[in-house]
Protein backbone atom coordinates (compact mmCIF):
# COMPACT_ATOMS: atom_id res chain seq x y z
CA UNK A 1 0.00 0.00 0.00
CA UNK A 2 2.87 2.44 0.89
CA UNK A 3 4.48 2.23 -2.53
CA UNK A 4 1.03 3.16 -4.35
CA UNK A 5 0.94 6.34 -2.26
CA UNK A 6 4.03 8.13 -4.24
CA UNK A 7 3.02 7.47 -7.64
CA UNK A 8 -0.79 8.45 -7.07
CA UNK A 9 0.52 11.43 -5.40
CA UNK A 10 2.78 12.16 -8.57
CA UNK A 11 0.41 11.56 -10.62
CA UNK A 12 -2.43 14.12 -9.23
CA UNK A 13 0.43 16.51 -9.20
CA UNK A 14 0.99 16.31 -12.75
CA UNK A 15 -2.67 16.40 -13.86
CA UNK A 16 -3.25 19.10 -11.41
CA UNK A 17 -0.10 21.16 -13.23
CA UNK A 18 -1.49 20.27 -16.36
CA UNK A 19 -4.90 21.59 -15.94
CA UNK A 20 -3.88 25.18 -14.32
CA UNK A 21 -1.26 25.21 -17.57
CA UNK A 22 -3.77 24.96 -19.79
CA UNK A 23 -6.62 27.32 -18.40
CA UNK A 24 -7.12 30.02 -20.37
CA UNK A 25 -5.89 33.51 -18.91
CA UNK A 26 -8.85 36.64 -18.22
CA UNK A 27 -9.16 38.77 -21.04
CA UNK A 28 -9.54 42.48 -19.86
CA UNK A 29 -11.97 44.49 -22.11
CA UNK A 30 -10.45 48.38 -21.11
CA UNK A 31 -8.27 48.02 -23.82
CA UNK A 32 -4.72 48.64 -22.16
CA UNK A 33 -3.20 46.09 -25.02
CA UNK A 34 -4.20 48.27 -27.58
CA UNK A 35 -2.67 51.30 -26.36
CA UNK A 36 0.78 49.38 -25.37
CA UNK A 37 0.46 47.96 -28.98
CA UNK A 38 0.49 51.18 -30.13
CA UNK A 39 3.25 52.61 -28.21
CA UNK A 40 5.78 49.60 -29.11
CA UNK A 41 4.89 50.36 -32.99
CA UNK A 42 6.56 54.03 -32.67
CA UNK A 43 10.17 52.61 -32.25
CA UNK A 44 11.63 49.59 -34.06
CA UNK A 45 13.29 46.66 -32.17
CA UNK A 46 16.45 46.38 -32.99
CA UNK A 47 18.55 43.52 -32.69
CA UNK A 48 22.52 42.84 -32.84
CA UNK A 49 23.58 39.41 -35.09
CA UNK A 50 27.07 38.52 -35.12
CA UNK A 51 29.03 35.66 -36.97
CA UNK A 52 32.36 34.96 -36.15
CA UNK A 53 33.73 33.98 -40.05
CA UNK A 54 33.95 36.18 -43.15
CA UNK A 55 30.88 37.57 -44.90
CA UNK A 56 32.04 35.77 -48.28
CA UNK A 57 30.80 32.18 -47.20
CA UNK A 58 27.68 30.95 -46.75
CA UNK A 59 26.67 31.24 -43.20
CA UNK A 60 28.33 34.77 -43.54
CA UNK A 61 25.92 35.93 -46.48
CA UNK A 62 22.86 34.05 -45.39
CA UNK A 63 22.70 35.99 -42.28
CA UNK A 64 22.98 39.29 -44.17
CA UNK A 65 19.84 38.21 -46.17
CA UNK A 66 17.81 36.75 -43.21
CA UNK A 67 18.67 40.48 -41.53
CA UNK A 68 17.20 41.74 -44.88
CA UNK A 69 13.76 39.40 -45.38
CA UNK A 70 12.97 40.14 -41.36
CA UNK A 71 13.28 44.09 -42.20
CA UNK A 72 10.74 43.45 -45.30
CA UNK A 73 8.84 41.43 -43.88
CA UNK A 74 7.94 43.16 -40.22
CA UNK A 75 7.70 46.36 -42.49
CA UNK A 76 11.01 47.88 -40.56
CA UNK A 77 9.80 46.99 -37.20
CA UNK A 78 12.17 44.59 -36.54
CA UNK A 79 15.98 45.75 -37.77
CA UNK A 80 18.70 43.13 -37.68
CA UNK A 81 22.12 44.96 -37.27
CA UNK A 82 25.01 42.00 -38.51
């Protein structure tokens, strides 16, 4: 009997994590998001890639172009400095 104890215990431990993991967070309706939304769209993010070889191979010139599709695509949001 004492060694069914631990892994019922585990177990309603786990389904018990599960459950509050999955429960869906309140959604407020004042409309704070929006505003913040707004407020992050006035500056761009930018971010800092480095790679330690030449720019001449591959992995050099591929990150150059992934810098460039992220600034097309996120419409300058996002700026990758490499």
């Amino acid at each position: 009997m004492k060694k069914l104890w631990l892994p019922l215990l585990l177990a309603i431990l786990v389904l018990s994590l599960i459950l509050a993991g999955c429960s869906q967070a309140p959604v407020s309706a004042d409309g704070d998001n929006a505003q913040a939304g707004d407020q992050a769209s006035e500056k761009p993010i930018e971010l800092t890639f480095s790679y330690f070889g030449p720019e001449m191979i591959p992995p050099g010139h591929w990150s150059k172009e992934a810098a460039k599709r992220v600034e097309e695509k996120t419409n300058g949001r996002v700026k990758i400095n490499t």
